[in-house]
PDB file of N, CA and C in Angstrom:
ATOM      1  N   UNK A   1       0.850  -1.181   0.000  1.00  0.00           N
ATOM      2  CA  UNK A   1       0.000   0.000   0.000  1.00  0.00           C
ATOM      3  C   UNK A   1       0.890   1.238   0.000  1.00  0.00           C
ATOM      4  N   UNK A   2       1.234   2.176  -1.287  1.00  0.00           N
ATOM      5  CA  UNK A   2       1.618   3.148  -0.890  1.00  0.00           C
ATOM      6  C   UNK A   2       1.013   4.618   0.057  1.00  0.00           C
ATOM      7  N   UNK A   3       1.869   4.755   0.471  1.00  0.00           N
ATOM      8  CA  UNK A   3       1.258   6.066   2.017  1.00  0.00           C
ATOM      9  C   UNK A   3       2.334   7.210   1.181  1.00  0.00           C
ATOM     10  N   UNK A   4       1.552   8.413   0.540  1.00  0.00           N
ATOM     11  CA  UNK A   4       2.395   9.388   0.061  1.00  0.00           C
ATOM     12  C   UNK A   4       1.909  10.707   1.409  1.00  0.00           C
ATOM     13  N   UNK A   5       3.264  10.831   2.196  1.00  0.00           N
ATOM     14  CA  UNK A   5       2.708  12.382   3.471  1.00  0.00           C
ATOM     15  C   UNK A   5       3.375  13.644   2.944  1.00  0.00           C
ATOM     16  N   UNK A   6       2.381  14.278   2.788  1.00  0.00           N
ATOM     17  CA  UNK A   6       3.389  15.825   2.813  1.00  0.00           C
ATOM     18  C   UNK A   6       3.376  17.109   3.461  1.00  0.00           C
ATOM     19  N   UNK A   7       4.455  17.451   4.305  1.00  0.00           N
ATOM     20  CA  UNK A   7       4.187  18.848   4.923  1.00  0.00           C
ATOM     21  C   UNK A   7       4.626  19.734   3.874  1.00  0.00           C
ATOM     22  N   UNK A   8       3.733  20.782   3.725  1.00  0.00           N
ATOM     23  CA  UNK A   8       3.932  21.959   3.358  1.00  0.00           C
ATOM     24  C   UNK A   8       3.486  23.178   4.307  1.00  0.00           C
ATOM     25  N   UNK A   9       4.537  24.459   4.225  1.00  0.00           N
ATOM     26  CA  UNK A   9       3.992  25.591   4.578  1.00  0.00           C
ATOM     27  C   UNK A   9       2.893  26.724   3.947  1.00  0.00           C
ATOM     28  N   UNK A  10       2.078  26.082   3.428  1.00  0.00           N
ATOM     29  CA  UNK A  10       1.008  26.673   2.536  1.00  0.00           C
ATOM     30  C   UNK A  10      -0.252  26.191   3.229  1.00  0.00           C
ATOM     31  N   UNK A  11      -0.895  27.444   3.899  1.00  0.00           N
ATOM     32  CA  UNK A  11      -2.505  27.439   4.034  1.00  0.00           C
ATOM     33  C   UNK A  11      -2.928  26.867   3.177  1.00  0.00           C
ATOM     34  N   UNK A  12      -3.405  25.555   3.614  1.00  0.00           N
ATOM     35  CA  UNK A  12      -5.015  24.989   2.777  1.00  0.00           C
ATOM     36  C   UNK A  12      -6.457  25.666   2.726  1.00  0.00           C
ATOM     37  N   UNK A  13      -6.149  26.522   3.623  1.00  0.00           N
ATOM     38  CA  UNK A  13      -7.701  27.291   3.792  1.00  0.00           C
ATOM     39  C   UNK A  13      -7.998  28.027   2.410  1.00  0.00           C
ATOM     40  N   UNK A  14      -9.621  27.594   1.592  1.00  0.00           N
ATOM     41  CA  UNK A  14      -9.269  27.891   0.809  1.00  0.00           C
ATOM     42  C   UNK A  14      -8.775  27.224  -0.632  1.00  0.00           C
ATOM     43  N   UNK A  15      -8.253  26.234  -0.691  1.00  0.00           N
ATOM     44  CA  UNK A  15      -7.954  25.579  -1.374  1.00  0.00           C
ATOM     45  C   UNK A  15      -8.927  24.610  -1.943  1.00  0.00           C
ATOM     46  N   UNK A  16      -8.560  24.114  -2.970  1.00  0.00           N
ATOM     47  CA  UNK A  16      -9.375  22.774  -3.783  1.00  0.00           C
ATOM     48  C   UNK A  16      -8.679  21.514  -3.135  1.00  0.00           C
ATOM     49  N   UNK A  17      -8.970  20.872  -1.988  1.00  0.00           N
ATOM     50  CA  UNK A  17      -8.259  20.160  -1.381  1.00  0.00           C
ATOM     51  C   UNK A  17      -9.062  18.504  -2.316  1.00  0.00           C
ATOM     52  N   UNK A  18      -9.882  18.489  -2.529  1.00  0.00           N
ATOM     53  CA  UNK A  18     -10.610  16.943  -3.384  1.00  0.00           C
ATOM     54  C   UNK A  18      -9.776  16.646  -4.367  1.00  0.00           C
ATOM     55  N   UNK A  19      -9.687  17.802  -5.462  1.00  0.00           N
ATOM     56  CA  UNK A  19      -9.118  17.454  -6.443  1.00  0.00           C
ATOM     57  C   UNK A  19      -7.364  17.526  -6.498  1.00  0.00           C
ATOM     58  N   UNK A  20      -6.815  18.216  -5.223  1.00  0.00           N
ATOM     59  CA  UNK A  20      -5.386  17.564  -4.813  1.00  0.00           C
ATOM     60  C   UNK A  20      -5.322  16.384  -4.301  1.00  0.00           C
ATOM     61  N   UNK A  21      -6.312  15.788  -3.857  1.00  0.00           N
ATOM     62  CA  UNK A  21      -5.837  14.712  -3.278  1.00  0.00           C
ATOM     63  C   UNK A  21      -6.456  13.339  -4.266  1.00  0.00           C
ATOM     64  N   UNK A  22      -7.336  13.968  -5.153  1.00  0.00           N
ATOM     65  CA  UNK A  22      -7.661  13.157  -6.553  1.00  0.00           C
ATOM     66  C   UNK A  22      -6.095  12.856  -7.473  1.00  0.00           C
ATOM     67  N   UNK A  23      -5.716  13.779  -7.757  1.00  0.00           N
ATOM     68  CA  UNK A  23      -4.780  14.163  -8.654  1.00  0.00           C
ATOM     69  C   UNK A  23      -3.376  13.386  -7.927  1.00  0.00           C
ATOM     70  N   UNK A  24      -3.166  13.519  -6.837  1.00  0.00           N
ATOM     71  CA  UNK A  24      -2.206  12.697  -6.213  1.00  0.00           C
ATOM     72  C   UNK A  24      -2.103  11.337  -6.649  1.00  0.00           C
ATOM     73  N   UNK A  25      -3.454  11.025  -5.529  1.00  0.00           N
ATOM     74  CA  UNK A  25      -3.964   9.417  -6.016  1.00  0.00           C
ATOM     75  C   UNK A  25      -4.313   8.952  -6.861  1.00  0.00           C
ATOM     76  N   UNK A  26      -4.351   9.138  -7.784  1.00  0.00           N
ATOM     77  CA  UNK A  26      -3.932   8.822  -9.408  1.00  0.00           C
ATOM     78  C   UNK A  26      -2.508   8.640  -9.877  1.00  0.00           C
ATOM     79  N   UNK A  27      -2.034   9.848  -9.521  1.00  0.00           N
ATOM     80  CA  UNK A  27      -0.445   9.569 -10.249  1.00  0.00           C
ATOM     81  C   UNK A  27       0.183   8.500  -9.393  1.00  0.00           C
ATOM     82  N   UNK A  28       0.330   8.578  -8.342  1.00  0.00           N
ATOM     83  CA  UNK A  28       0.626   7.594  -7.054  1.00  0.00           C
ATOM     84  C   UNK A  28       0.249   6.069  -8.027  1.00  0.00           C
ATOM     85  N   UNK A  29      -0.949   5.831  -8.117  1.00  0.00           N
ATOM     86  CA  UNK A  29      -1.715   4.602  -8.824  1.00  0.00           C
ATOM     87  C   UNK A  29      -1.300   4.302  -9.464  1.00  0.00           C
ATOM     88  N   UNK A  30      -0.987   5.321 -11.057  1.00  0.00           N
ATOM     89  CA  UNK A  30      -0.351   4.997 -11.921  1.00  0.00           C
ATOM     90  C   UNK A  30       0.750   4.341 -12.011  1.00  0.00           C
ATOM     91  N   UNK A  31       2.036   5.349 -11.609  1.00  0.00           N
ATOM     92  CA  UNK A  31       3.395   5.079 -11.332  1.00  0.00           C
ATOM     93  C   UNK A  31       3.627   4.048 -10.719  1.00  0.00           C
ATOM     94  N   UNK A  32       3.163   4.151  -9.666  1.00  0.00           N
ATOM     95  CA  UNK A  32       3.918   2.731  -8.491  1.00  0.00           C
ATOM     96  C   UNK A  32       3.091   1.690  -8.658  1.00  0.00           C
ATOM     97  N   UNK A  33       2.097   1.422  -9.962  1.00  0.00           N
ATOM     98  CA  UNK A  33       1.602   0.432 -10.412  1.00  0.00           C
ATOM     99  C   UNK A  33       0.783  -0.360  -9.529  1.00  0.00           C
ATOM    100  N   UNK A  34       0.520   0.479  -8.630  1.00  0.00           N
ATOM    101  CA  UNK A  34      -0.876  -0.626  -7.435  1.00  0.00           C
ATOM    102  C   UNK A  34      -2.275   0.270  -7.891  1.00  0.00           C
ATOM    103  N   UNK A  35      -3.177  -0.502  -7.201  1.00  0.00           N
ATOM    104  CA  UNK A  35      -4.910   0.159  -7.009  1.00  0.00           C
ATOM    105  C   UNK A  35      -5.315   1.553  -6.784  1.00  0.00           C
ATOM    106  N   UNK A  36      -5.973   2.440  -7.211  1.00  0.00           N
ATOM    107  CA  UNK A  36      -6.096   3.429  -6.579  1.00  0.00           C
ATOM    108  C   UNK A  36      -6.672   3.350  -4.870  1.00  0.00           C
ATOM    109  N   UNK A  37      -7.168   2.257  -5.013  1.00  0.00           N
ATOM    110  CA  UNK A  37      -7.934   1.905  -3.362  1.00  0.00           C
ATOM    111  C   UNK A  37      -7.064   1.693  -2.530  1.00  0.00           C
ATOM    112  N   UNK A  38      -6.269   1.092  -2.461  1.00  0.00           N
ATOM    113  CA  UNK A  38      -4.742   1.195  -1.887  1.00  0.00           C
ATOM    114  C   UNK A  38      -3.720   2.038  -1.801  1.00  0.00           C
ATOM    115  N   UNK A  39      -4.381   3.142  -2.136  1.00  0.00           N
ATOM    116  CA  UNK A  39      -2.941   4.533  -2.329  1.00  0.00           C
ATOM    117  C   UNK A  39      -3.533   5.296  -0.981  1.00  0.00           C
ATOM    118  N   UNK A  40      -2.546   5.865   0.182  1.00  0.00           N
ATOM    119  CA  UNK A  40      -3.050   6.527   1.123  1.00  0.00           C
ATOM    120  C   UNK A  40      -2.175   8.037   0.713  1.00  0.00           C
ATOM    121  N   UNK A  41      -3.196   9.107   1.137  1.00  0.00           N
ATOM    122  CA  UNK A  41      -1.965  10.469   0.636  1.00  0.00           C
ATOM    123  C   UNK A  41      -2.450  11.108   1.896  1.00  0.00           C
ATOM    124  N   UNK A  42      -1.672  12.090   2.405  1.00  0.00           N
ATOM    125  CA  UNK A  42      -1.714  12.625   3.225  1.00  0.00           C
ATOM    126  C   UNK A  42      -1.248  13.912   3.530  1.00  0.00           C
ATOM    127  N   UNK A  43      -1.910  15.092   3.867  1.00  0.00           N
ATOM    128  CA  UNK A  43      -0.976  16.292   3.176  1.00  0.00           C
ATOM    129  C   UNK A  43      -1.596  17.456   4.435  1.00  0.00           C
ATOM    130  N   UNK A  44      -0.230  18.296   4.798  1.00  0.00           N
ATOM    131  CA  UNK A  44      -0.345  18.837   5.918  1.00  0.00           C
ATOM    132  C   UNK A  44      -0.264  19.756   5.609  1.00  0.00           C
ATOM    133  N   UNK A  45      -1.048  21.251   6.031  1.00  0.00           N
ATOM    134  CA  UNK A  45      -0.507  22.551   5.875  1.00  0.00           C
ATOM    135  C   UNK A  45       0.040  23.543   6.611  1.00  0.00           C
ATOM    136  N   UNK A  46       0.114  24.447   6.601  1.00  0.00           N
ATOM    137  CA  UNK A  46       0.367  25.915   7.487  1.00  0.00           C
ATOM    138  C   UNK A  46       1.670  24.914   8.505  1.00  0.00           C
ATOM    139  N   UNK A  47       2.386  24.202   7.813  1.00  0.00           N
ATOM    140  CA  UNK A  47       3.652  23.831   8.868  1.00  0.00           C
ATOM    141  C   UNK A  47       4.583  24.528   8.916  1.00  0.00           C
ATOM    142  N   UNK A  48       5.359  24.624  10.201  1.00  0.00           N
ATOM    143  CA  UNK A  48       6.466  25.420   9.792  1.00  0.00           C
ATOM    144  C   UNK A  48       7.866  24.991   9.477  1.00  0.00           C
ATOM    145  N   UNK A  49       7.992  25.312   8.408  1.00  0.00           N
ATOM    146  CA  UNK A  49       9.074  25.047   7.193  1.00  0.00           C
ATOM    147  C   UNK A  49       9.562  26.013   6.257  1.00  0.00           C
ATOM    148  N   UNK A  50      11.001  25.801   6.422  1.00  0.00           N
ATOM    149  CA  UNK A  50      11.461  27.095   5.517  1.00  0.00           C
ATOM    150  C   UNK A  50      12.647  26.328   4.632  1.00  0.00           C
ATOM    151  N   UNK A  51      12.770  26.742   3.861  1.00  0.00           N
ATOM    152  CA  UNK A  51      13.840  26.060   2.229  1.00  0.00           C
ATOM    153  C   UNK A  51      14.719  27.008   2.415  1.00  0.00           C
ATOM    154  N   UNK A  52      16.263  26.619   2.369  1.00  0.00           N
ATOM    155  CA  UNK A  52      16.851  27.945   1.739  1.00  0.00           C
ATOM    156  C   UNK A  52      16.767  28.638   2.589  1.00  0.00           C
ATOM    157  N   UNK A  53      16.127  29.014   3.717  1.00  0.00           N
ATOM    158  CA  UNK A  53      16.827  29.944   4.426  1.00  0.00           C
ATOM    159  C   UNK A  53      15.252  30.845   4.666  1.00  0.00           C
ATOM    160  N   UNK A  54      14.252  30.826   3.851  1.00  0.00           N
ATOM    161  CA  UNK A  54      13.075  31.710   3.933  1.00  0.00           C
ATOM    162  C   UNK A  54      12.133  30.586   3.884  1.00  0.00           C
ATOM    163  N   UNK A  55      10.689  31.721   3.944  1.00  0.00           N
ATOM    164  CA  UNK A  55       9.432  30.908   4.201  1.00  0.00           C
ATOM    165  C   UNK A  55       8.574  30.590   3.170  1.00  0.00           C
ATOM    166  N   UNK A  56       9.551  30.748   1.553  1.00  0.00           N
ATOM    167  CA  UNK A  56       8.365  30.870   0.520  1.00  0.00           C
ATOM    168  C   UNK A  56       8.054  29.954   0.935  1.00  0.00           C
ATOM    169  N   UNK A  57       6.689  29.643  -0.333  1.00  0.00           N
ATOM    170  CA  UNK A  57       5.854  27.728  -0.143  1.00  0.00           C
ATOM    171  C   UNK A  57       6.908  26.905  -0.830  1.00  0.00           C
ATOM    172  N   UNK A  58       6.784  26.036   0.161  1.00  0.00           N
ATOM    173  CA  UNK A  58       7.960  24.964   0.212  1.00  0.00           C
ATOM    174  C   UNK A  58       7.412  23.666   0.497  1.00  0.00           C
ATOM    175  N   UNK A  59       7.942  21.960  -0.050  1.00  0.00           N
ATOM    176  CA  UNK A  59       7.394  20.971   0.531  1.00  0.00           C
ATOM    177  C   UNK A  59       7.949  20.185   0.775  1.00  0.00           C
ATOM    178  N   UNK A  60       7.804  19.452   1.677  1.00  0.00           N
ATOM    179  CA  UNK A  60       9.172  18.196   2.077  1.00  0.00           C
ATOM    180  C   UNK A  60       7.792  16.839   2.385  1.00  0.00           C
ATOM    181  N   UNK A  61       7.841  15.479   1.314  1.00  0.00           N
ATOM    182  CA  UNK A  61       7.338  14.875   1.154  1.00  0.00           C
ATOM    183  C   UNK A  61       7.449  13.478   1.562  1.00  0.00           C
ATOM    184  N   UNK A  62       7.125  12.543   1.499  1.00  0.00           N
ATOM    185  CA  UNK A  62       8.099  11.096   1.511  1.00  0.00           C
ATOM    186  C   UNK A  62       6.929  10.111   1.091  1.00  0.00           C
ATOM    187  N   UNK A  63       7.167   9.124   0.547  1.00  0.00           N
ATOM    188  CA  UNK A  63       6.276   8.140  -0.372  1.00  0.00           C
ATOM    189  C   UNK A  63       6.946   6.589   0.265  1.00  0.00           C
ATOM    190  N   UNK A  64       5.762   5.927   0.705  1.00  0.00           N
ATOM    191  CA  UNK A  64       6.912   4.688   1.712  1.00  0.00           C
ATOM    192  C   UNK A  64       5.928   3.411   0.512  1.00  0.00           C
ATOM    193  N   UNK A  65       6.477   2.355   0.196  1.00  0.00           N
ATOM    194  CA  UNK A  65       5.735   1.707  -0.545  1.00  0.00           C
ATOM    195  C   UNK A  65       6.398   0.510  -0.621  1.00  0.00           C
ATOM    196  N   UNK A  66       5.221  -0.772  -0.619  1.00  0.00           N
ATOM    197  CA  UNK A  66       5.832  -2.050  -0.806  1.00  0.00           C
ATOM    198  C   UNK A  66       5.409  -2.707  -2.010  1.00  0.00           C
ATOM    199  N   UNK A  67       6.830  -2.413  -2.136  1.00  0.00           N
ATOM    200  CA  UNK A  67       7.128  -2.866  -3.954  1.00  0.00           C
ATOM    201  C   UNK A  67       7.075  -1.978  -5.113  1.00  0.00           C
ATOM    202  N   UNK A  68       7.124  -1.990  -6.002  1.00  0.00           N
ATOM    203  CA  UNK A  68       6.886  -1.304  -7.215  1.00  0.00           C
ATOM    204  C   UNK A  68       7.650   0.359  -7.349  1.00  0.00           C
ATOM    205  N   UNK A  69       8.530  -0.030  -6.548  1.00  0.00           N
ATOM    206  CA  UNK A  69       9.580   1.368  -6.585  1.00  0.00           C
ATOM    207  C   UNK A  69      11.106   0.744  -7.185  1.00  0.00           C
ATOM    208  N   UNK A  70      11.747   1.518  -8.052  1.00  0.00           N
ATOM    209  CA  UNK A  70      12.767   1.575  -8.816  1.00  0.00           C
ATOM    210  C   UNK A  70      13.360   2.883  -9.547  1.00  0.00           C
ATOM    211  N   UNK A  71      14.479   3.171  -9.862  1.00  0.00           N
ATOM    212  CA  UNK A  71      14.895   4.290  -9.890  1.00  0.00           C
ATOM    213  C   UNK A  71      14.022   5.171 -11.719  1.00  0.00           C
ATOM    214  N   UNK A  72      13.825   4.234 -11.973  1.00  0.00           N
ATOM    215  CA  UNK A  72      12.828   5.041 -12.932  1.00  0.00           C
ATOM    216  C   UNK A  72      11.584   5.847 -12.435  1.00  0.00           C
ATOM    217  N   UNK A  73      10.546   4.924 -11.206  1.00  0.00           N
ATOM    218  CA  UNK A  73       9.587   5.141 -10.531  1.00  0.00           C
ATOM    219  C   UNK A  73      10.151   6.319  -9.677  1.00  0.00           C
ATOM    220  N   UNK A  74      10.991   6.619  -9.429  1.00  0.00           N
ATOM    221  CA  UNK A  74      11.458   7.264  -8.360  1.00  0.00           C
ATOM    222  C   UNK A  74      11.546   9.227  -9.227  1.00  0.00           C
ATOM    223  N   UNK A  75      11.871   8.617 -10.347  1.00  0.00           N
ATOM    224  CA  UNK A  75      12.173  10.143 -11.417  1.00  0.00           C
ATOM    225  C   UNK A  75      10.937  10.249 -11.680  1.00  0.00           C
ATOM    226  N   UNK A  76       9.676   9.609 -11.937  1.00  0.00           N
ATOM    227  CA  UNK A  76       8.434   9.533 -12.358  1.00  0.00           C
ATOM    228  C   UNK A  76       7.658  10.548 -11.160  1.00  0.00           C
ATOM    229  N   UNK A  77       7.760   9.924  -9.718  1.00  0.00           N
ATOM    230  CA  UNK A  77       7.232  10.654  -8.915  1.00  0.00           C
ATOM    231  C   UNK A  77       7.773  11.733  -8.651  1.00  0.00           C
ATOM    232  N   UNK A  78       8.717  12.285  -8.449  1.00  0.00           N
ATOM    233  CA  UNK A  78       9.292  13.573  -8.321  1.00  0.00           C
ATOM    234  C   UNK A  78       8.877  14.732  -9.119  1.00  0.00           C
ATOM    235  N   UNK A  79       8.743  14.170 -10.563  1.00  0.00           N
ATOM    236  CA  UNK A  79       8.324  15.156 -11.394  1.00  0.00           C
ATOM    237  C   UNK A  79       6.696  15.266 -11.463  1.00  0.00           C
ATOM    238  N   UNK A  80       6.162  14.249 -11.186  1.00  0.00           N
ATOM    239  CA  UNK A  80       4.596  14.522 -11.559  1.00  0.00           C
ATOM    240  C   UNK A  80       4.605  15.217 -10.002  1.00  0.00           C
ATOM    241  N   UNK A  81       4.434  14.828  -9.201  1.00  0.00           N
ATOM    242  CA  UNK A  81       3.836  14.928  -7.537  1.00  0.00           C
ATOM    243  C   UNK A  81       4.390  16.614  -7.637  1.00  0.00           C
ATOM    244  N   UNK A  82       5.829  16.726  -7.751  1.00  0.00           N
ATOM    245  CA  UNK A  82       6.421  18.318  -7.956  1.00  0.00           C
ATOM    246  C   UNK A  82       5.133  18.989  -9.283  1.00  0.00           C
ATOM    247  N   UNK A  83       5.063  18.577 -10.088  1.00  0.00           N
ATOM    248  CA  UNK A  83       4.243  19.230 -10.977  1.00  0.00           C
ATOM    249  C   UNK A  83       2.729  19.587 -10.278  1.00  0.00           C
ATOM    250  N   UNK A  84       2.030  18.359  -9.542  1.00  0.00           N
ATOM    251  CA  UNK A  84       0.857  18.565  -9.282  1.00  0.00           C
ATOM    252  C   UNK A  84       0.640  19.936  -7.852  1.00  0.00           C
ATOM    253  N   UNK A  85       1.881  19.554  -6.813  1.00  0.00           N
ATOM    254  CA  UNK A  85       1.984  21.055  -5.838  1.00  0.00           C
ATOM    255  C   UNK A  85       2.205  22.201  -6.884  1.00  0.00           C
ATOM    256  N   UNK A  86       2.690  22.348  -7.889  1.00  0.00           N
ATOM    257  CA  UNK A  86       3.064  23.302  -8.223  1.00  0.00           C
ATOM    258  C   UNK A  86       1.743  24.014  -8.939  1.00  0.00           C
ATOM    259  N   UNK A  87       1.114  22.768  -9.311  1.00  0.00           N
ATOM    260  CA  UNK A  87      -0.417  23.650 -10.324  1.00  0.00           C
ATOM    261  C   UNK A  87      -1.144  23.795  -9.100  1.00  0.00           C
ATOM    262  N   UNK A  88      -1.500  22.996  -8.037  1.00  0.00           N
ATOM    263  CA  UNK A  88      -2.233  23.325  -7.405  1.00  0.00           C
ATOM    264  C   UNK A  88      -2.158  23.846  -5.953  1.00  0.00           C
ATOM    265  N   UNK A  89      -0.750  24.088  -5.593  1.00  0.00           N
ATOM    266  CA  UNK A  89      -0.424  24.631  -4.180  1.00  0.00           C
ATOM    267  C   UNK A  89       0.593  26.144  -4.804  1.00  0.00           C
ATOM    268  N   UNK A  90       0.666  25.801  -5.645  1.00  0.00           N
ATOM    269  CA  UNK A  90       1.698  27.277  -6.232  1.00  0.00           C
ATOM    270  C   UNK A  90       3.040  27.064  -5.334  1.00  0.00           C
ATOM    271  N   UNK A  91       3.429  25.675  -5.517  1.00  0.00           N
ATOM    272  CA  UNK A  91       4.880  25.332  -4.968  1.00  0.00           C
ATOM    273  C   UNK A  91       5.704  25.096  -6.069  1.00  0.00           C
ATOM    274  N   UNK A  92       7.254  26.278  -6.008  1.00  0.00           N
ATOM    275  CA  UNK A  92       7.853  25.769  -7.494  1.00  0.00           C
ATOM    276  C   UNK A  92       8.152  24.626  -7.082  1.00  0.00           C
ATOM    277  N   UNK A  93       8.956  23.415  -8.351  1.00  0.00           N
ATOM    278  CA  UNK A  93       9.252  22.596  -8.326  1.00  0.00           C
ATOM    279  C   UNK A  93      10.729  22.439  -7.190  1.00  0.00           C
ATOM    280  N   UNK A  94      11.373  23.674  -7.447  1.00  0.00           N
ATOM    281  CA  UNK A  94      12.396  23.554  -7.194  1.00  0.00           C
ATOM    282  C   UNK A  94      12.512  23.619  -5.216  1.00  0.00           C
ATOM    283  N   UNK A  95      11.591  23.794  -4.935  1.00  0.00           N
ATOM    284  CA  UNK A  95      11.018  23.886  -3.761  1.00  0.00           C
ATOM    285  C   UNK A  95      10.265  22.611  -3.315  1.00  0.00           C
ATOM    286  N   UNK A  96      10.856  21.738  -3.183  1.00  0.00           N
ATOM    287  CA  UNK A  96       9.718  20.744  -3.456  1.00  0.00           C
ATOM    288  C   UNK A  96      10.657  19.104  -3.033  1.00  0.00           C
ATOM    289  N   UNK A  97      10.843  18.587  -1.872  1.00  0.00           N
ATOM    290  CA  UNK A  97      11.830  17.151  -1.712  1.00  0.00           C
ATOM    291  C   UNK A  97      10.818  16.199  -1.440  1.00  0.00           C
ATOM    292  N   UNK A  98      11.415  14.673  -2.167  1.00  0.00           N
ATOM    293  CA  UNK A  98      10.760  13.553  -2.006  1.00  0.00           C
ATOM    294  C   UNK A  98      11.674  12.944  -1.302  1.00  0.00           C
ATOM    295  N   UNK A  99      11.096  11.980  -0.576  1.00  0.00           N
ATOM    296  CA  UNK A  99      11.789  11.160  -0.038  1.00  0.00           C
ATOM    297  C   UNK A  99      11.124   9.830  -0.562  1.00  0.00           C
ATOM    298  N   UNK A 100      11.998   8.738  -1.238  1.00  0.00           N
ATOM    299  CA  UNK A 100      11.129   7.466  -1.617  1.00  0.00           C
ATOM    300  C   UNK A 100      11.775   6.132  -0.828  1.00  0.00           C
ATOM    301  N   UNK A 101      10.652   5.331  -0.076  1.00  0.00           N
ATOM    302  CA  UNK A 101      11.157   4.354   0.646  1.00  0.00           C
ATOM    303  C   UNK A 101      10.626   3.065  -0.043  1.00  0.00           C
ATOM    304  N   UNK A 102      11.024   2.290  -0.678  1.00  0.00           N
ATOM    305  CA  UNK A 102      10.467   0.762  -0.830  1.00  0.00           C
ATOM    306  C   UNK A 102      10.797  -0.371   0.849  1.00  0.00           C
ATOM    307  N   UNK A 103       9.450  -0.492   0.792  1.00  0.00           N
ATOM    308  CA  UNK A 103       8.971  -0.987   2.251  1.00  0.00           C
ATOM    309  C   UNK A 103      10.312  -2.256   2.187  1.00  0.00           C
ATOM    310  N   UNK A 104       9.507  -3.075   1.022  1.00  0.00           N
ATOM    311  CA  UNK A 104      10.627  -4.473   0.655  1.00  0.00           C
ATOM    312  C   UNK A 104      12.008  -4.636   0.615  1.00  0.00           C
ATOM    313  N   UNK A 105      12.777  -3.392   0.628  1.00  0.00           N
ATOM    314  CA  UNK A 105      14.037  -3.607   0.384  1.00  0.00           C
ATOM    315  C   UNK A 105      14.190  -3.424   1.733  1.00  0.00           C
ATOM    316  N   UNK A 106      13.567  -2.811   2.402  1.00  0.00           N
ATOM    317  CA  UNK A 106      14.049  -2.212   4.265  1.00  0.00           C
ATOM    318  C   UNK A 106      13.746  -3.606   4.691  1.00  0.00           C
ATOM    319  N   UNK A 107      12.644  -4.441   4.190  1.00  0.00           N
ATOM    320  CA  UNK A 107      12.300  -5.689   5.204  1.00  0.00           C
ATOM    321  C   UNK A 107      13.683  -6.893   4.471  1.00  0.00           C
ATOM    322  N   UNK A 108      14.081  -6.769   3.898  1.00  0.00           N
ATOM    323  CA  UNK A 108      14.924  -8.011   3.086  1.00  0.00           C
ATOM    324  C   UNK A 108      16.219  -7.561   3.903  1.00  0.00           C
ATOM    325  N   UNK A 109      16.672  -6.327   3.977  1.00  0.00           N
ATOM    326  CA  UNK A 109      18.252  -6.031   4.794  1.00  0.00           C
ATOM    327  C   UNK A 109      17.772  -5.903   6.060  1.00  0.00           C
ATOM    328  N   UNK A 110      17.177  -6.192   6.914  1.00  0.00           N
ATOM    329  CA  UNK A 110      17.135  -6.412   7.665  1.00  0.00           C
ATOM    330  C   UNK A 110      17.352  -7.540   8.922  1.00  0.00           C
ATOM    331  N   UNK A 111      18.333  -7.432   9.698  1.00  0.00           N
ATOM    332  CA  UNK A 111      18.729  -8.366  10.548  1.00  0.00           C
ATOM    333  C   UNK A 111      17.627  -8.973  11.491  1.00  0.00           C
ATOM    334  N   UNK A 112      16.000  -8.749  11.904  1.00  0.00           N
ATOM    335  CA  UNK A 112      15.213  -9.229  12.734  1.00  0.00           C
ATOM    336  C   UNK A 112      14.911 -10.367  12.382  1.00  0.00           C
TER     337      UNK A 112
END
């Protein structure tokens, strides 16, 4: 099940919050090749976070998922997920970190 969380410092108040979290869970679906019923997104606002040194809108993200992550998947989400804050939170791209975890590789190196 991928779980995509994101803090951003951008008021949601106001916002089209359905169709961000439509638009997520879709690309999420797509890319990492599971169900849309199985995609969890999660997205925080008015946090405090600053990039660089200031408070423009900024987002620091992370996508945890078992299976279906690879370094192609990994360039796939960065650019759509960065594209979709950017149309719809007015976050540049360049403002914008993923963090991508494949659940499976953490459970396989693991000594327990």
């Amino acid at each position: 099940m991928p779980c995509l969380d994101i803090s951003t410092n951008v008021n949601l108040d106001g916002i089209e919050t359905d169709s961000l979290f439509s638009d997520l869970t879709k690309a999420v679906s797509q890319i990492v090749g599971k169900p849309e019923n199985f995609v969890m997104i999660l997205v925080k606002g008015s946090v405090a976070l600053t990039f660089g040194g200031n408070k423009e809108p900024a987002a620091l993200a992370k996508i945890v998922s078992m299976g279906g992550i690879n370094t192609e998947v990994k360039r796939k989400l960065i650019v759509t997920i960065g594209s979709i804050l950017q149309n719809k939170l007015f976050i540049p791209r360049t403002r914008f970190v993923l963090k991508v975890f494949n659940a499976t590789t953490a459970q396989k190196s693991s000594k327990l």
